[in-house]
Protein backbone atom coordinates (compact mmCIF):
# COMPACT_ATOMS: atom_id res chain seq x y z
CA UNK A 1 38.51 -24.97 -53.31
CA UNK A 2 39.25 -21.53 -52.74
CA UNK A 3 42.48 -19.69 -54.15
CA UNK A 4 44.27 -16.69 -52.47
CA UNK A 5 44.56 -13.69 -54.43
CA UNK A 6 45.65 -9.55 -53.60
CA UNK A 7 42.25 -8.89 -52.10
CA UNK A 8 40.81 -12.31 -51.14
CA UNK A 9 42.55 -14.27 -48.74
CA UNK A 10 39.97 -17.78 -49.12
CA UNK A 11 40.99 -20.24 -46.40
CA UNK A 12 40.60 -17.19 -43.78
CA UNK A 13 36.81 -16.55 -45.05
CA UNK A 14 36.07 -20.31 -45.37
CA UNK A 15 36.95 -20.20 -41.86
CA UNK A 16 34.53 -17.64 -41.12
CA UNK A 17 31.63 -18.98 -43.12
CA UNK A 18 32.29 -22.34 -43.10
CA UNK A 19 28.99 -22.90 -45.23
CA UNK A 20 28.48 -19.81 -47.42
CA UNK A 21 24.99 -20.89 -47.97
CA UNK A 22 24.40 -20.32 -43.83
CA UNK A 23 25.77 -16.85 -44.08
CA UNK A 24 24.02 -15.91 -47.03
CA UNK A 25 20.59 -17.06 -45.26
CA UNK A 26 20.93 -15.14 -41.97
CA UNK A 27 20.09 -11.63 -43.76
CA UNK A 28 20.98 -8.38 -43.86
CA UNK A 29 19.76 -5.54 -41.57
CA UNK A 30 17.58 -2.82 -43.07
CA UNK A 31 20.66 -0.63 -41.93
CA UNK A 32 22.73 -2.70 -43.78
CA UNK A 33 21.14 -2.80 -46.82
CA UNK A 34 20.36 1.03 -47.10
CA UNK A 35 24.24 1.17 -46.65
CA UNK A 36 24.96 -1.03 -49.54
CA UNK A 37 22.06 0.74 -51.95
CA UNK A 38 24.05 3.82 -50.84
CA UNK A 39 27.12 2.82 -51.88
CA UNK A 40 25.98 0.84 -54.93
CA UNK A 41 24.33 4.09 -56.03
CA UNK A 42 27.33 6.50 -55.86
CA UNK A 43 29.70 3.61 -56.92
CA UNK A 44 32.23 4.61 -54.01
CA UNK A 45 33.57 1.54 -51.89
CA UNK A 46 32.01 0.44 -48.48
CA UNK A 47 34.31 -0.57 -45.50
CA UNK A 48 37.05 0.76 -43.45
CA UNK A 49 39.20 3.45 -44.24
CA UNK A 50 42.24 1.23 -43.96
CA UNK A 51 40.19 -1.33 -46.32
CA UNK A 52 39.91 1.65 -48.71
CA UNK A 53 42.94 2.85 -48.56
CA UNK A 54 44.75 -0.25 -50.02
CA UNK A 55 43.30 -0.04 -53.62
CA UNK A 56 43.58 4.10 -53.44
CA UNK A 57 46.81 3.42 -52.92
CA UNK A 58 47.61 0.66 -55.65
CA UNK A 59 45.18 2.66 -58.02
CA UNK A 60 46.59 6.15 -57.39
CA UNK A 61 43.61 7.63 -57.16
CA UNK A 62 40.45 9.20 -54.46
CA UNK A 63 38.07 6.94 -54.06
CA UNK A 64 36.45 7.66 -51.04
CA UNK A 65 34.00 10.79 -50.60
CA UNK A 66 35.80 14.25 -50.65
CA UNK A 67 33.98 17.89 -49.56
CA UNK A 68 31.66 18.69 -51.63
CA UNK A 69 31.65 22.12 -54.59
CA UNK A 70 34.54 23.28 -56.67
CA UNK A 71 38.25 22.64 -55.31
């Protein structure tokens, strides 16, 4: 059984993978998965900028990539 929480909402994903073993076993893209080492490496967030806006907002603090060099 799956509880709600401030960033998962678990009925609405049960609904999209009903069986999380069938989702898991479809794959990833090689696109995909460079995308996630990318964002694994530098530790910044991957998905939308509304997505990543929520917890820069609740956080109070940058979390998505800014220009690069001194401010």
């Amino acid at each position: 059984m799956s509880r709600d929480d401030r960033l998962v909402q678990g009925a609405l994903r049960l609904e999209m993978f009903s069986t999380w073993g069938n989702f898991l076993s479809k794959g990833l893209s090689h696109e995909n998965v460079e995308e996630f080492r990318c964002h694994e490496r530098t530790g910044r967030p991957l998905g939308t900028d509304s997505f990543i806006a929520r917890p820069e907002n609740g956080l109070k603090c940058i979390l998505r990539r800014q220009k690069p060099g001194p401010k």
